[in-house]
N, C-alpha and C. Protein backbone atom coordinates (compact mmCIF):
# COMPACT_ATOMS: atom_id res chain seq x y z
N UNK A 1 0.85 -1.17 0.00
CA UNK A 1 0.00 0.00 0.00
C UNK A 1 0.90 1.24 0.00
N UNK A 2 0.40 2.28 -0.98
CA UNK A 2 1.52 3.33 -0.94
C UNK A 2 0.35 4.49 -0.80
N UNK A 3 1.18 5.43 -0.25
CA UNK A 3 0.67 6.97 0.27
C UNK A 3 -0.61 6.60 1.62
N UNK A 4 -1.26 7.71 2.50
CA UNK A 4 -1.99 7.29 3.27
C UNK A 4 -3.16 7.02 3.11
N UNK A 5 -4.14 6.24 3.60
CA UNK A 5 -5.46 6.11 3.43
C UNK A 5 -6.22 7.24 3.58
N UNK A 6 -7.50 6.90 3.25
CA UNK A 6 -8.34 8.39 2.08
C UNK A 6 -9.46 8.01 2.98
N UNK A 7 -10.41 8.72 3.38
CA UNK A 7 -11.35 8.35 4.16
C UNK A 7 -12.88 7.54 2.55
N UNK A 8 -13.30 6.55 2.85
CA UNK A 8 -14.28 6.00 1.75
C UNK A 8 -15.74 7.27 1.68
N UNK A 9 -16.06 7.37 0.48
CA UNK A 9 -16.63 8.08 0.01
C UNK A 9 -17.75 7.62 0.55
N UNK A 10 -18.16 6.59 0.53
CA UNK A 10 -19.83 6.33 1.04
C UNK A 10 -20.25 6.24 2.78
N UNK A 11 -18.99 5.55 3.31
CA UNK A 11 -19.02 5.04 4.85
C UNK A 11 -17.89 5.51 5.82
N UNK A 12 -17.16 6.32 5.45
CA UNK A 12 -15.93 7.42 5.76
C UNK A 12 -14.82 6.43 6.80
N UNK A 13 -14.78 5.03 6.34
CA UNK A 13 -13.75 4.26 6.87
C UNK A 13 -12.91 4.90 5.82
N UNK A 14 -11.42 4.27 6.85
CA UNK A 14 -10.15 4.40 6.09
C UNK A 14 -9.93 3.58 5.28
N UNK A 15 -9.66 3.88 4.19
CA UNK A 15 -9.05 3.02 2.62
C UNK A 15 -8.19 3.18 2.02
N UNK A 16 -6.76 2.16 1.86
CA UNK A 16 -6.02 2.66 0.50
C UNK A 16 -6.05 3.63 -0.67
N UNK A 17 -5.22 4.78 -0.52
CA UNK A 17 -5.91 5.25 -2.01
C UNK A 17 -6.28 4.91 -3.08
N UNK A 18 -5.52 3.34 -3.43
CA UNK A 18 -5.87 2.98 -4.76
C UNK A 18 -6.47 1.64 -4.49
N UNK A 19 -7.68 1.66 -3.77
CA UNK A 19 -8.35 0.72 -3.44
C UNK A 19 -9.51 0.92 -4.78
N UNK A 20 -9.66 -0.54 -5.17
CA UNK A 20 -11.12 -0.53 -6.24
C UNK A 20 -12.31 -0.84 -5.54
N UNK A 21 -12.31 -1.41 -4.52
CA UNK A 21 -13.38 -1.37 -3.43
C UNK A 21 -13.30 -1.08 -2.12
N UNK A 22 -14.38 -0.77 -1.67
CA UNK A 22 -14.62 -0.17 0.01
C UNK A 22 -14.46 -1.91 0.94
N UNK A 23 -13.43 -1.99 1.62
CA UNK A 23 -13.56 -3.89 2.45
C UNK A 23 -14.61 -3.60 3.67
N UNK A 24 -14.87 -2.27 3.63
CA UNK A 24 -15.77 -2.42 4.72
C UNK A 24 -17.43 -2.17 4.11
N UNK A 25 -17.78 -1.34 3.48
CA UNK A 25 -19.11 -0.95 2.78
C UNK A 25 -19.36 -2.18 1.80
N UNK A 26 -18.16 -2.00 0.92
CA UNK A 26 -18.32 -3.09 -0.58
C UNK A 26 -18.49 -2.00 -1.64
N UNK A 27 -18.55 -0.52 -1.97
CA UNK A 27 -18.58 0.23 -2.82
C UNK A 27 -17.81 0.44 -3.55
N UNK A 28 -17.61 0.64 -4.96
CA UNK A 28 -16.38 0.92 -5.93
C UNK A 28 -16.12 2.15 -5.71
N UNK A 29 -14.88 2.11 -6.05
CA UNK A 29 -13.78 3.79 -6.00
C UNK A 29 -14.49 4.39 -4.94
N UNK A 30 -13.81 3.98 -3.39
CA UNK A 30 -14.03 4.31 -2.41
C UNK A 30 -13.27 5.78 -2.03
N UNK A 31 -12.20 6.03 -3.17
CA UNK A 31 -11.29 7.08 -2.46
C UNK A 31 -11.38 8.04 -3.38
N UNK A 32 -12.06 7.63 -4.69
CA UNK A 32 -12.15 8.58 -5.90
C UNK A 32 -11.23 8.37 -6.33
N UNK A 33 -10.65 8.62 -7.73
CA UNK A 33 -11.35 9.66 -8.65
C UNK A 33 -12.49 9.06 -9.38
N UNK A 34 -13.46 9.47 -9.71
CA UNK A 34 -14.05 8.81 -10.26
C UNK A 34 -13.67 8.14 -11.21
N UNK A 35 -13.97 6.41 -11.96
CA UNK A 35 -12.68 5.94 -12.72
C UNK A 35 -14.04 5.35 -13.73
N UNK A 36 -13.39 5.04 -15.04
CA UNK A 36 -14.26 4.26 -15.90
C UNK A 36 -14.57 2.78 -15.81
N UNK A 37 -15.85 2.39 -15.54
CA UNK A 37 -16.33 1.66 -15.01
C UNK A 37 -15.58 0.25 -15.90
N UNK A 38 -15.00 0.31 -17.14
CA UNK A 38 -14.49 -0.26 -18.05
C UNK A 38 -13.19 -0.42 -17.70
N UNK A 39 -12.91 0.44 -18.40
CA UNK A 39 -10.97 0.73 -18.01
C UNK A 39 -10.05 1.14 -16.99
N UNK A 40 -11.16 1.36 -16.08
CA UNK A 40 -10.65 2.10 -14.71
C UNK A 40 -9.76 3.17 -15.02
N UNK A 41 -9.48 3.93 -16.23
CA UNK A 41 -8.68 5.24 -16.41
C UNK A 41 -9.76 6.40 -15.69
N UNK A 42 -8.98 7.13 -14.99
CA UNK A 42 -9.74 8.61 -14.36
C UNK A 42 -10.57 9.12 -15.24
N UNK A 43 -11.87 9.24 -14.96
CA UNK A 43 -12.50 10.51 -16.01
C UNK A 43 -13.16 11.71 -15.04
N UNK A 44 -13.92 12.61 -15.83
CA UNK A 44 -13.51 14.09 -15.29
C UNK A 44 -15.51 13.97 -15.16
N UNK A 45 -16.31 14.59 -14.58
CA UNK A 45 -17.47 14.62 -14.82
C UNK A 45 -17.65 16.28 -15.66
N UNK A 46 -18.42 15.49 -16.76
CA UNK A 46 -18.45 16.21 -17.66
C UNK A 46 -18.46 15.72 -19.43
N UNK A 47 -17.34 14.98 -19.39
CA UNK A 47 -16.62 14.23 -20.33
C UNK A 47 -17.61 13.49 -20.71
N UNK A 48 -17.90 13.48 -22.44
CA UNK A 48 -18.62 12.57 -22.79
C UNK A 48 -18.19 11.15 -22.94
N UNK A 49 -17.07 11.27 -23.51
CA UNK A 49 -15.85 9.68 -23.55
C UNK A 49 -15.31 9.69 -22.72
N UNK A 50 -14.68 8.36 -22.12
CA UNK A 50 -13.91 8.05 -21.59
C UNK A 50 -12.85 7.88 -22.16
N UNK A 51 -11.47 9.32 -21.81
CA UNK A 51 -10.21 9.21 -22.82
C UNK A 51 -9.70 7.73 -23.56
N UNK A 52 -9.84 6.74 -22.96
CA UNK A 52 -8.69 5.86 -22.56
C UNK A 52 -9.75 4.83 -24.07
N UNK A 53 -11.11 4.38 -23.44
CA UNK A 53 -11.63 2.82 -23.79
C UNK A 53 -12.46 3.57 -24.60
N UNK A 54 -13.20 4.94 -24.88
CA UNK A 54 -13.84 5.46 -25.19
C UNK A 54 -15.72 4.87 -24.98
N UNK A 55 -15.66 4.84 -23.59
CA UNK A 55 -17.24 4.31 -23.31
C UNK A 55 -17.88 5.74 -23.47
N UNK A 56 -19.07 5.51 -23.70
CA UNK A 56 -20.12 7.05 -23.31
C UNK A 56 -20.19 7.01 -21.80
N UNK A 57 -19.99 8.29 -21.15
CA UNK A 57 -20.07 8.22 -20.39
C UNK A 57 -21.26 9.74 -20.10
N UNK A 58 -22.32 9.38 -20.58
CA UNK A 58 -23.82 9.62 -20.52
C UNK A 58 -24.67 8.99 -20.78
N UNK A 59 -25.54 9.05 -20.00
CA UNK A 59 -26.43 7.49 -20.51
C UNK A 59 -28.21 8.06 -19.87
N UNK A 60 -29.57 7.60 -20.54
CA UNK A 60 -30.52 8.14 -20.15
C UNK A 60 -31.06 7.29 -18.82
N UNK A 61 -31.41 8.58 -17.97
CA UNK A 61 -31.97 7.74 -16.55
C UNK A 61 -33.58 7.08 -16.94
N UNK A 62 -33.41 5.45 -16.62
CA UNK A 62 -34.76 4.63 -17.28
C UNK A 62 -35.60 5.17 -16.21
N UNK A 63 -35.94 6.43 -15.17
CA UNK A 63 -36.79 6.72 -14.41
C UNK A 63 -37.47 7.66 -14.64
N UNK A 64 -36.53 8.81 -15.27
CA UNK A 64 -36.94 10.42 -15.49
C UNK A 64 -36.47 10.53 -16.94
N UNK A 65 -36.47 9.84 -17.74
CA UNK A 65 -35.68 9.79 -18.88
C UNK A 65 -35.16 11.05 -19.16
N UNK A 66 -34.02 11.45 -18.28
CA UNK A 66 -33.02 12.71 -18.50
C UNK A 66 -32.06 11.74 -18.90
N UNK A 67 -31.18 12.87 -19.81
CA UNK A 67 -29.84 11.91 -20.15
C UNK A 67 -29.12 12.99 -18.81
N UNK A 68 -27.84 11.83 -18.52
CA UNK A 68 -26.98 12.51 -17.51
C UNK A 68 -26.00 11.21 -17.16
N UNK A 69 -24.63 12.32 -16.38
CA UNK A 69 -23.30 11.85 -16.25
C UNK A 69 -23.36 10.57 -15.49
N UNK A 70 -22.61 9.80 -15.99
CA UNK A 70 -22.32 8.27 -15.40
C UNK A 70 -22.11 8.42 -14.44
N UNK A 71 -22.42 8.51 -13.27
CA UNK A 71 -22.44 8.18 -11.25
C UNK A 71 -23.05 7.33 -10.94
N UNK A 72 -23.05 7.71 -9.79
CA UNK A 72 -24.22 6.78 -9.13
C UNK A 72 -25.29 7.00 -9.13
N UNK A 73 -25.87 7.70 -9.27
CA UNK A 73 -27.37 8.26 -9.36
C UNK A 73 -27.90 9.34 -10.60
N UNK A 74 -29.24 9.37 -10.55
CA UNK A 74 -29.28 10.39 -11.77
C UNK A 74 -29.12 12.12 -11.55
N UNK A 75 -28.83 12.91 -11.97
CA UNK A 75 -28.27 14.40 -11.37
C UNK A 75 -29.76 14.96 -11.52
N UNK A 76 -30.79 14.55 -12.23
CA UNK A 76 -31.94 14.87 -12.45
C UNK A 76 -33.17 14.48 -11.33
N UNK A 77 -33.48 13.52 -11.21
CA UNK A 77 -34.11 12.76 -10.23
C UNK A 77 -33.58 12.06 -9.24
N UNK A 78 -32.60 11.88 -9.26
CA UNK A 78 -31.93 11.39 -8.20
C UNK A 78 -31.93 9.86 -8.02
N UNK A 79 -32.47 8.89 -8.57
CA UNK A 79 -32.31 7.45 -8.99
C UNK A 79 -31.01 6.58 -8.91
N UNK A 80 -31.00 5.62 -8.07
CA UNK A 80 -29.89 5.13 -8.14
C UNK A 80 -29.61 4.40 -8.99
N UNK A 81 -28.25 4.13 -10.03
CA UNK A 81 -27.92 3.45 -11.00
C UNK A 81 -27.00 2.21 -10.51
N UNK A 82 -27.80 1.42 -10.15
CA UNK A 82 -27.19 0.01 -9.54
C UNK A 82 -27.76 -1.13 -10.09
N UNK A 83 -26.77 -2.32 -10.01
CA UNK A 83 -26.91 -3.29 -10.73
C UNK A 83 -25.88 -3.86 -9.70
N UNK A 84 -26.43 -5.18 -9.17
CA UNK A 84 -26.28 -6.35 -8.41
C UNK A 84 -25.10 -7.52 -8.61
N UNK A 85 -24.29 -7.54 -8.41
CA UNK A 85 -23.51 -8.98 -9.29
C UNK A 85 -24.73 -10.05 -8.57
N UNK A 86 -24.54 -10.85 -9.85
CA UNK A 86 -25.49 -12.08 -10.11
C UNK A 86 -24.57 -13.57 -9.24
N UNK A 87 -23.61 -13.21 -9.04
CA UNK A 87 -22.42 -14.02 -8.45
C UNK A 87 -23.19 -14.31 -6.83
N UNK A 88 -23.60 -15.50 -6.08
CA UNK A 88 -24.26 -15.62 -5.11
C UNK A 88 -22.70 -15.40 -4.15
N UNK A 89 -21.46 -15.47 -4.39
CA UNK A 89 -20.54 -15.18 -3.29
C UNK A 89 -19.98 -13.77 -3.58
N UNK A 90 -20.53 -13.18 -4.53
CA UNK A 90 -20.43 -11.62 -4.56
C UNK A 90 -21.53 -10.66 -3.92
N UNK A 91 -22.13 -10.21 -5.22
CA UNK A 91 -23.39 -9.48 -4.39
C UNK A 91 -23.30 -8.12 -4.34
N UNK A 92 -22.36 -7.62 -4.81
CA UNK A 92 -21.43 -6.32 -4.82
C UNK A 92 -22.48 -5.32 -5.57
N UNK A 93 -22.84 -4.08 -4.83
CA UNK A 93 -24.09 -3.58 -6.19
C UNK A 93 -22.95 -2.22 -6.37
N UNK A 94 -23.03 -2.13 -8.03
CA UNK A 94 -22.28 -0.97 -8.41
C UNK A 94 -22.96 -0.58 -9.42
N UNK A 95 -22.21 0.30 -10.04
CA UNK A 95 -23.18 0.88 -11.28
C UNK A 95 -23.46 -0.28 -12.52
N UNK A 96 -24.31 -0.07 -13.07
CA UNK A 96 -24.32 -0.41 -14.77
C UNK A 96 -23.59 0.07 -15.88
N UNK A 97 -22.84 -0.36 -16.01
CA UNK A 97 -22.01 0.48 -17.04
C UNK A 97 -20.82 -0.46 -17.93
N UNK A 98 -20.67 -1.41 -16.71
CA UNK A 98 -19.52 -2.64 -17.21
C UNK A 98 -20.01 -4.11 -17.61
N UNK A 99 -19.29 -4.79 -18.10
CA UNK A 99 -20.04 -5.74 -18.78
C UNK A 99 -19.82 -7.17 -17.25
N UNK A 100 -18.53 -6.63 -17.07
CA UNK A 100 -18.24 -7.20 -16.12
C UNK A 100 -17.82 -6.22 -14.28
N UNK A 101 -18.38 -7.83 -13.30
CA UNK A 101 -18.35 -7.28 -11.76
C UNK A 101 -17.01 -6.37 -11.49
N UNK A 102 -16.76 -5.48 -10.94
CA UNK A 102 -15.61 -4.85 -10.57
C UNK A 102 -14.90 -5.24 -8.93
N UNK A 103 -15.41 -6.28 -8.56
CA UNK A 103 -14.94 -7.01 -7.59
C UNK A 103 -14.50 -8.43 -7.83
N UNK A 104 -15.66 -9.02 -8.68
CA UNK A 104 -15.02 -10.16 -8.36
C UNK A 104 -14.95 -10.81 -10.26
N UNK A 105 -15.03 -10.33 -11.31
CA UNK A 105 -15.10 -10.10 -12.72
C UNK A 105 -16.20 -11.06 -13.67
N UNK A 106 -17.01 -11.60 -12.50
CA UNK A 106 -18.08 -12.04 -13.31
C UNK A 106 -19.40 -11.33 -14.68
N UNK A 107 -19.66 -11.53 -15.29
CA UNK A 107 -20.31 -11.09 -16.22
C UNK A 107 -21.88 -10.46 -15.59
N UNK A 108 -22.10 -9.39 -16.10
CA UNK A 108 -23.27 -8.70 -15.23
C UNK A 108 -24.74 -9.35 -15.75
N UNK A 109 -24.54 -9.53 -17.22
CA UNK A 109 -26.12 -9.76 -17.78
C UNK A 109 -25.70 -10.86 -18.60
């Protein structure tokens, strides 16, 4: 582990900075930056591509049908954008966006 732990974005335990999950919550990019759910390269909110893999990183909320920035939720209605690993020893809920789990790399759909 290098540099000091970052307090986790969702549950304000201490975490590695370059932790891909929270060991205590279970949340992705616990320390930020926000990363592409694909390639894990940094992206900026705002950015329609993702520099690196070039995903869209806008997508329409299936609640309020606003289009808006890949997070966790919609910036419009506020909807959470989660999706479950299907993995019964995972379980990990993160966004929709990857084809595969970001914990444990099982296939989402």
């Amino acid at each position: 582990m290098a540099g000091y732990k970052h307090p986790c974005v969702y549950c304000d335990k201490l975490v590695p900075p370059d932790a891909r999950i929270c060991p205590f919550c279970g949340k992705a990019d616990p320390a930020g930056p926000i990363r592409c759910p694909v390639c894990r390269n940094p992206i900026e909110k705002g950015w329609k591509l993702c520099s690196h893999c070039g995903l869209p990183l806008w997508i329409t909320c299936q609640k309020c049908g606003k289009e808006t920035f890949l997070e966790i939720k919609c910036e419009s209605c506020g909807a959470p954008f989660i999706e479950v690993c299907p993995n019964p020893k995972c379980k990990i809920e993160q966004p929709p966006f990857g084809a595969k789990c970001v914990k444990c790399g099982k296939p989402l759909r």
